[in-house]
Protein backbone atom coordinates (compact mmCIF):
# COMPACT_ATOMS: atom_id res chain seq x y z
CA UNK A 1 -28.67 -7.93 -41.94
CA UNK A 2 -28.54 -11.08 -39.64
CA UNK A 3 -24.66 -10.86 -41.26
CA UNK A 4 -24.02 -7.48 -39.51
CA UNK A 5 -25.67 -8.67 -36.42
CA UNK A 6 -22.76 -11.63 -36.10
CA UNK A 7 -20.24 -9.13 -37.05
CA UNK A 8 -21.19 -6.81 -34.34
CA UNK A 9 -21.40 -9.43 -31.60
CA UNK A 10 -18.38 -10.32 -32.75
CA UNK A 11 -16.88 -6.76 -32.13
CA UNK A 12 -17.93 -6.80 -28.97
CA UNK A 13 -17.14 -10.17 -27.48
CA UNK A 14 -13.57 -9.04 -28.62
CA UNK A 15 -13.42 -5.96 -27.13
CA UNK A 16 -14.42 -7.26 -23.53
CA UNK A 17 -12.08 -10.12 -24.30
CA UNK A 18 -9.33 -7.31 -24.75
CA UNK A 19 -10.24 -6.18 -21.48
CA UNK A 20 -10.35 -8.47 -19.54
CA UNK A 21 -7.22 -10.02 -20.31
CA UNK A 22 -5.85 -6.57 -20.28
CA UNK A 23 -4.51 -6.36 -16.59
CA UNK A 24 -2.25 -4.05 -14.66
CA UNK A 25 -0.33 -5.75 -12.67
CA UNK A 26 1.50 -4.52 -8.94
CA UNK A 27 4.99 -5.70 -8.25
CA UNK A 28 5.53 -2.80 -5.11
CA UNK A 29 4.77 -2.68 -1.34
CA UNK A 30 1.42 -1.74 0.15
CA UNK A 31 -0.66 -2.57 2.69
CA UNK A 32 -4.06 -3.32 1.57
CA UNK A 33 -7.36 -3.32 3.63
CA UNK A 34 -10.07 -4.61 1.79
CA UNK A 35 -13.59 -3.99 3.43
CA UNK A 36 -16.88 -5.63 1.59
CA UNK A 37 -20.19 -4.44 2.48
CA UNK A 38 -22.75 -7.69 2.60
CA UNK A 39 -25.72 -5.97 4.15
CA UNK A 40 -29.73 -6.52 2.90
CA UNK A 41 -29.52 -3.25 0.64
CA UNK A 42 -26.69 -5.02 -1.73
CA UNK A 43 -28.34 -7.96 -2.88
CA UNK A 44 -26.81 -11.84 -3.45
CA UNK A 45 -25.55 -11.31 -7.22
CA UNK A 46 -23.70 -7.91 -6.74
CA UNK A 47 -21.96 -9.63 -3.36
CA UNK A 48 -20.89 -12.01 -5.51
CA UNK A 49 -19.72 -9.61 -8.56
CA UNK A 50 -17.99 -7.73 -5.03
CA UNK A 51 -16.14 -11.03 -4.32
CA UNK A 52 -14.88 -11.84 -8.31
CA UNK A 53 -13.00 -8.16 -8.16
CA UNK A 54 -11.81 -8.89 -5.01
CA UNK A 55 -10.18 -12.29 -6.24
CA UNK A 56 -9.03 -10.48 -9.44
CA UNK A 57 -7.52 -7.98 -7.55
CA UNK A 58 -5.48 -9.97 -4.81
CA UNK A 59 -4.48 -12.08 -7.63
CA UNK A 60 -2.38 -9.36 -9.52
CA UNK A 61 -0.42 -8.25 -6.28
CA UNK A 62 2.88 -9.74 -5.33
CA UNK A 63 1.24 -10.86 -1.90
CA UNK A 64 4.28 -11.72 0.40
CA UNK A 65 6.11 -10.71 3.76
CA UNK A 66 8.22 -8.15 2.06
CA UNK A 67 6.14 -7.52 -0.32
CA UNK A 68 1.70 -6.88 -0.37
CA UNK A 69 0.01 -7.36 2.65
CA UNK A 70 -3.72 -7.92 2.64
CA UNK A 71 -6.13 -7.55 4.86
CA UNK A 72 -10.24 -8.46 4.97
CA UNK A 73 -13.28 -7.11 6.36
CA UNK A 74 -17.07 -8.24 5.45
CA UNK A 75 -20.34 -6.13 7.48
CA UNK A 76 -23.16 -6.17 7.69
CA UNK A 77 -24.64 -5.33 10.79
CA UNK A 78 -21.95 -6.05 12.59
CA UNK A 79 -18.12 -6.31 11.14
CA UNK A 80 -15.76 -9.64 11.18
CA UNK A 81 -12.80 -9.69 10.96
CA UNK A 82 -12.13 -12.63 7.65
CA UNK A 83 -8.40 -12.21 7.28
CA UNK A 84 -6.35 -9.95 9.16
CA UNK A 85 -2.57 -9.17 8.26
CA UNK A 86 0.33 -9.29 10.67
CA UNK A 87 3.47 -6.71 10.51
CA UNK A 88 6.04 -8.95 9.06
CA UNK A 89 3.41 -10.48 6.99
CA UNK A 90 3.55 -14.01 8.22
CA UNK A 91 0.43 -15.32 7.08
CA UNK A 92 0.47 -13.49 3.71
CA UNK A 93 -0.24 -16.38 1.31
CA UNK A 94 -1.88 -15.48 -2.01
CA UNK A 95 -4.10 -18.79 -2.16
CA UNK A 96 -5.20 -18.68 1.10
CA UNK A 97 -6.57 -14.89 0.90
CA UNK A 98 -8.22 -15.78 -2.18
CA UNK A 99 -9.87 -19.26 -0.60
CA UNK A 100 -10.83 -16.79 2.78
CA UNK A 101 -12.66 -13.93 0.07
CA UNK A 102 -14.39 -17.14 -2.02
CA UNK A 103 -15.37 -18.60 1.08
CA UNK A 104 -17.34 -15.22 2.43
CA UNK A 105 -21.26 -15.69 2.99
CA UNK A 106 -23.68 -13.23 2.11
CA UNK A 107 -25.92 -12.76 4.87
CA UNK A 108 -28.10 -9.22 4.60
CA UNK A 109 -28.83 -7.43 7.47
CA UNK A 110 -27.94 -3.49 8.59
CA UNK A 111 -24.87 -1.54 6.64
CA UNK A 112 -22.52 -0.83 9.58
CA UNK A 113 -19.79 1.00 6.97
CA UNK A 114 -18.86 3.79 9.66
CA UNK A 115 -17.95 1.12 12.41
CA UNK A 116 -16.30 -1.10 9.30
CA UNK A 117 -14.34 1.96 8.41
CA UNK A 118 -13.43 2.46 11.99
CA UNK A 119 -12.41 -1.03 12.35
CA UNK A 120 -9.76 -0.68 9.20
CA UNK A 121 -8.76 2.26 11.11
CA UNK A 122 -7.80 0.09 14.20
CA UNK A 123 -6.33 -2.68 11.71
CA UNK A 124 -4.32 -0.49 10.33
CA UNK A 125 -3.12 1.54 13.59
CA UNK A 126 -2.26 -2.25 15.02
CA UNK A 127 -0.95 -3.98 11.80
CA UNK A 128 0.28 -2.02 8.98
CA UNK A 129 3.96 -1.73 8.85
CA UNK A 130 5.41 1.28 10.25
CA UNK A 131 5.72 4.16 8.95
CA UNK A 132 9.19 4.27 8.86
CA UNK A 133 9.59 1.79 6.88
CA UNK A 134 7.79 3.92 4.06
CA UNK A 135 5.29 1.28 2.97
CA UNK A 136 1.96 2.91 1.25
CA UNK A 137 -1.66 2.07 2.33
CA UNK A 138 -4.44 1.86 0.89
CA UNK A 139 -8.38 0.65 1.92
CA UNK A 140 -10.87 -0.10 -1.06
CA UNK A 141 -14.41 -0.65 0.31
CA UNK A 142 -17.23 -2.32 -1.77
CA UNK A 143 -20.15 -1.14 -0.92
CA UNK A 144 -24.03 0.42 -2.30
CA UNK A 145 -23.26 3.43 0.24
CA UNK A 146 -26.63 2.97 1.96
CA UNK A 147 -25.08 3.01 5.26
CA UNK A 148 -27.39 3.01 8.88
CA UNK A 149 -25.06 6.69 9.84
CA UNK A 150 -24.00 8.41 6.95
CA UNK A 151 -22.58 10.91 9.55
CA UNK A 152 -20.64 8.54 11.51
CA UNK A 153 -19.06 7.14 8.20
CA UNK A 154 -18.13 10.73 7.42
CA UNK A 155 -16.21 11.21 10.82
CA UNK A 156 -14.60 7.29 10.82
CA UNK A 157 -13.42 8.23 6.83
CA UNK A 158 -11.62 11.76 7.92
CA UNK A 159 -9.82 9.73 10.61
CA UNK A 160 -8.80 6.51 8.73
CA UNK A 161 -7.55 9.05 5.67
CA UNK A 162 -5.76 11.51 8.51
CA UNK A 163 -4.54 8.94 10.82
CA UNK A 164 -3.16 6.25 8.98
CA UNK A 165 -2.03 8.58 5.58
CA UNK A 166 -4.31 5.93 3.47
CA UNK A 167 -5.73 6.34 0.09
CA UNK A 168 -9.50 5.13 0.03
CA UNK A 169 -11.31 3.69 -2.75
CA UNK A 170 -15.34 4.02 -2.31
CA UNK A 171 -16.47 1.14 -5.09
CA UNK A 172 -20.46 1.55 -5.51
CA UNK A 173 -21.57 -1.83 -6.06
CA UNK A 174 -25.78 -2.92 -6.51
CA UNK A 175 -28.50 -1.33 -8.32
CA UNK A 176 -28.87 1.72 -5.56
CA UNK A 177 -25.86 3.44 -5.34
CA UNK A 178 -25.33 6.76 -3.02
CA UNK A 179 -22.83 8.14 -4.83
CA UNK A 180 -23.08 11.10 -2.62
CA UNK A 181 -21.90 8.77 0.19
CA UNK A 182 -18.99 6.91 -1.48
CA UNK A 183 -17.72 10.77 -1.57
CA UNK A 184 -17.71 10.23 2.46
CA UNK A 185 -15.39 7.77 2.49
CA UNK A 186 -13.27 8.10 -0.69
CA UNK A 187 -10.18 10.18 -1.19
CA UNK A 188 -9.36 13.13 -3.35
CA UNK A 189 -10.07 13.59 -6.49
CA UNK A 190 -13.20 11.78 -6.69
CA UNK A 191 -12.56 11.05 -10.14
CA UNK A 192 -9.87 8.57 -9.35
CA UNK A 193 -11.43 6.90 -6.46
CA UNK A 194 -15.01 6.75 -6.29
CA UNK A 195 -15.73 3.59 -9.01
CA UNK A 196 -18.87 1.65 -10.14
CA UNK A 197 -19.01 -1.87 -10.21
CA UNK A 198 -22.51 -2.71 -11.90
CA UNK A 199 -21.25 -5.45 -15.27
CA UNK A 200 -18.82 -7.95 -15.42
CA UNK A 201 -17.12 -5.70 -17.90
CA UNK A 202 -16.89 -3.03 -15.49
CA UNK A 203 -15.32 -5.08 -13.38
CA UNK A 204 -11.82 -5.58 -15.14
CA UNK A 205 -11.94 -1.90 -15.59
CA UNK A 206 -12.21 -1.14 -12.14
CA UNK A 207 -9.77 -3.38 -10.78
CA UNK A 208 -7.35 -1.77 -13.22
CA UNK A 209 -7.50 1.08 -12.17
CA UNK A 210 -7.38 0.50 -8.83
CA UNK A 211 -4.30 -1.85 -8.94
CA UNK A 212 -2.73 1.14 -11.09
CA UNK A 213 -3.19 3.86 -8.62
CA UNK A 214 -2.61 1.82 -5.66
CA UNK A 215 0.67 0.37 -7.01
CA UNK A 216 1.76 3.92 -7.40
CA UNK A 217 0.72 5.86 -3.99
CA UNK A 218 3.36 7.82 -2.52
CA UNK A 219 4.34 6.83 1.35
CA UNK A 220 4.24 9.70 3.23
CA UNK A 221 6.99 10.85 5.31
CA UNK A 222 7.53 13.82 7.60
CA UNK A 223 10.55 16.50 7.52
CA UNK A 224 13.42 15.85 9.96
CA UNK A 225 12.69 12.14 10.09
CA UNK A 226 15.51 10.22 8.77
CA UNK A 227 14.20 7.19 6.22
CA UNK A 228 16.52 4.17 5.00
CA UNK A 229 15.24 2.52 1.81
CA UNK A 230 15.76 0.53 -1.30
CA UNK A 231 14.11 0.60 -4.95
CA UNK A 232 14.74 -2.52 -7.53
CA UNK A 233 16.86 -1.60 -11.02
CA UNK A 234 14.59 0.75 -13.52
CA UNK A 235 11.56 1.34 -10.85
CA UNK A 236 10.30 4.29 -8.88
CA UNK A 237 10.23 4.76 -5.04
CA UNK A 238 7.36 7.20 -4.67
CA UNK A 239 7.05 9.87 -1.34
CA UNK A 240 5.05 12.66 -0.08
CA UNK A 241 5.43 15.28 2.41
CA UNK A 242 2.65 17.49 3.96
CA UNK A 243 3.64 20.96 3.87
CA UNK A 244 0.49 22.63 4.53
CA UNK A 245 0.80 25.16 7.10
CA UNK A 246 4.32 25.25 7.77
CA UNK A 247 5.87 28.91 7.03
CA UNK A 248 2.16 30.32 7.12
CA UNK A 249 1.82 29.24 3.31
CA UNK A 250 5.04 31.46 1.95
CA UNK A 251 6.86 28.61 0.17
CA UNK A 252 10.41 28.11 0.87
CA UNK A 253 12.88 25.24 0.01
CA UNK A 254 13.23 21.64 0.17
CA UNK A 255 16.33 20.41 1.16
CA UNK A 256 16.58 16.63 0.08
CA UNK A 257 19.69 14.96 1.69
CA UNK A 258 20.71 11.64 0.27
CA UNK A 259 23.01 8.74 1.18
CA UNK A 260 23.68 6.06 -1.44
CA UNK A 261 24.68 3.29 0.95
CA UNK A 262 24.53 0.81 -2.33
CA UNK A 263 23.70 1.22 -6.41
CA UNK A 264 22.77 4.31 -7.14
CA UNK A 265 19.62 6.38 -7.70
CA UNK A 266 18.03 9.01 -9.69
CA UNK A 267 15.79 11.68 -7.85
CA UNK A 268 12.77 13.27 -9.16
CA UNK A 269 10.72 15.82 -7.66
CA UNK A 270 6.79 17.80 -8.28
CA UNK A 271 4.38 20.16 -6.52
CA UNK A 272 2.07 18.73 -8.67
CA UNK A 273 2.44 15.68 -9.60
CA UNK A 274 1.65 12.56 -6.83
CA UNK A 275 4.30 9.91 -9.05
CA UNK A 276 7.04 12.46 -10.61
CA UNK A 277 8.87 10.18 -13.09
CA UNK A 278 11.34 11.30 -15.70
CA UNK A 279 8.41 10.80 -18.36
CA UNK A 280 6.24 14.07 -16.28
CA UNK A 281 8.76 15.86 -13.74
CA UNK A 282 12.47 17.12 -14.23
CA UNK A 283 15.50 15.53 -12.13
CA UNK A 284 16.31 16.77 -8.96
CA UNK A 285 20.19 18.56 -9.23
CA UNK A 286 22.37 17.89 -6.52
CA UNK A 287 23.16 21.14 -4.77
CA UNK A 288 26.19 20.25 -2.76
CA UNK A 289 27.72 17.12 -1.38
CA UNK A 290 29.66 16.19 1.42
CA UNK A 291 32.34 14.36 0.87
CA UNK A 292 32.81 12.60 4.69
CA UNK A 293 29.12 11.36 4.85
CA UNK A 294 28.70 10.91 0.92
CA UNK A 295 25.85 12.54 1.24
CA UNK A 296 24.02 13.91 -1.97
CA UNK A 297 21.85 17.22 -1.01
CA UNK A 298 19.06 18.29 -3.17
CA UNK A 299 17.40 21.56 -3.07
CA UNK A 300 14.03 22.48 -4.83
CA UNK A 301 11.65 25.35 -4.53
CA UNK A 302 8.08 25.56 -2.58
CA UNK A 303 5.42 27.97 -4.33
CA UNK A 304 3.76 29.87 -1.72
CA UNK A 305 0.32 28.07 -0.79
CA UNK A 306 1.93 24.85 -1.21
CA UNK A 307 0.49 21.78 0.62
CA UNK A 308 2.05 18.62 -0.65
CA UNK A 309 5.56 17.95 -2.01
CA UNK A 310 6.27 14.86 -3.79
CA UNK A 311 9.35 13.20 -4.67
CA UNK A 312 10.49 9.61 -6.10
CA UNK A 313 13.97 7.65 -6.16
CA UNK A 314 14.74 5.68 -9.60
CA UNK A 315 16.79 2.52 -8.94
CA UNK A 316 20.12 2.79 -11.84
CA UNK A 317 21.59 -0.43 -10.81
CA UNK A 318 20.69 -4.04 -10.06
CA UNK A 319 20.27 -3.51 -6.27
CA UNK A 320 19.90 0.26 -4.63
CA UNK A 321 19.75 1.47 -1.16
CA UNK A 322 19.62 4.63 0.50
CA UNK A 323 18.95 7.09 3.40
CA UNK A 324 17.54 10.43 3.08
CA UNK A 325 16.46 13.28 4.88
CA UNK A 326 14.23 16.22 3.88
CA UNK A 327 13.54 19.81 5.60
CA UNK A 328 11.97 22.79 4.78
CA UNK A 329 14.25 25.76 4.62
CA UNK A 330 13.74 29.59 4.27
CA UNK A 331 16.04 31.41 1.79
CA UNK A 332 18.89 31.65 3.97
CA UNK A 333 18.62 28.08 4.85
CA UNK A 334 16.99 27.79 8.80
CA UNK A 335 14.99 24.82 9.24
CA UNK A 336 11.46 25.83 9.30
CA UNK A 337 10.31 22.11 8.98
């Protein structure tokens, strides 16, 4: 019996080990807010199990000017600002983030999450890169979601997710989480961005998933505007464009016009799916082209009632850069959007 105990401890040690030293890792752009909640209601240990995930998670971005930005926030009563990120990313140095999140104190005090989520909101209006540039962001707060105004982190969340076009994690963390609150502040589907951090275990789980889906959020862009970007050899360039409300919800077109300026590119495009690859979503066709501008244009349907369309650009060759363009259309081809 005492055999089977070993053996089972065995399993299991093995299986976290697995884990653990499973990690996704991000190679993309993003700008990432972090904001960690360090008020009386979370206690010392899970501020400290806050901070590990934190570490783990800054350490598998490619933090760099060009490349992850990352940005801090503790509360408590009050918010401070710990490490605040620049446009061009000056002071983006992995080791120095990850000395900044070590060195945060836990303090206790109120839970100030609708003025911490407001303040990522101003961050982000002042310091994100533009959104021209097409860079996705993201905010992933840590906190028990015991907040003094549940209502006023309700109001701060629908701005920060409407203003800025972030995704939001809401990470429960402590032994008395309101999960109905995290719900406030997270994103859509709740199933992919409300986590619980609560075991060391948990925690490589939850930073894997959120480095996966972060890695992979589509930038938004709007029709008409005219974008110039560039995707490395064998990786995906994901977009999406809000649709909701234009043509009163009767569907249409959506004309995609491209311009190769270097490499070459493979488009992909979903109503459906947020990261269309070749592995879930068929390749865009080119329509027409025109020969003067060398311009590729794409055209793909809109169901009726359709509120998102998302699209992606696979770099072919070693280096690829491009411009591109996309409407909505009616059948016989007016701009509608």
């Amino acid at each position: 019996m005492f055999v089977k105990y070993i053996l089972f401890a065995v399993l299991i040690i093995v299986n976290i080990d697995r884990q653990i030293n499973s990690q996704t890792t991000c190679q993309t752009v993003l700008d990432l807010i972090i904001l960690l909640d360090g008020s009386g209601s979370i206690g010392s240990a899970p501020f400290a199990q806050a901070k590990s995930a934190m570490v783990d998670l800054v350490n598998r971005l490619n933090v760099g000017p060009q490349k992850v930005h990352v940005s801090i926030l503790r509360y408590a009563s009050t918010v401070e600002d710990s490490y605040i990120f620049n446009k061009v990313g000056s002071n983006q140095m992995k080791d120095q983030i990850v000395r900044v999140i070590n060195n945060l104190q836990y303090n206790g005090g109120g839970t100030a999450t609708g003025e911490a989520i407001q303040r990522a909101r101003n961050v982000c209006d002042s310091a994100c890169r533009n959104q021209e540039e097409l860079v996705p962001r993201a905010v992933v707060l840590f906190t028990d979601g015991q907040s003094n105004d549940p209502n006023l982190v309700r109001i701060q969340s629908e701005f920060l997710r409407e203003n800025t076009k972030a995704i939001v994690f809401a990470v429960g963390i402590g032994s008395g989480i309101n999960n109905a609150e995290l719900q406030l502040s997270a994103s859509t589907p709740y199933s992919k961005y409300v986590l619980h951090l609560q075991n060391y275990l948990q925690l490589t789980q939850v930073i894997n998933q959120i480095t996966l889906v972060a890695c992979n959020v589509p930038a938004f862009n709007e029709p008409g505007v005219v974008y110039k970007n560039e995707v490395d050899k064998d990786t995906y360039r994901f977009y999406r464009t809000n649709i909701k409300g234009l043509r009163s919800g009767l569907g249409g077109f959506m004309e995609i016009a491209v311009n190769i300026t270097q490499g070459n590119v493979q488009v992909f495009t979903s109503t459906t799916e947020a990261n269309p690859t070749s592995d879930n979503s068929k390749r865009a066709v080119v329509q027409s082209h025109d020969a003067k501008s060398t311009t590729d244009i794409y055209m793909e349907y809109l169901p009726p009632d359709t509120q998102t369309f998302y699209s992606s650009f696979k770099g072919m060759a070693n280096a690829n850069q491009y411009t591109f363009v996309s409407r909505v259309v009616d059948i016989n081809g007016a701009v509608i959007g």
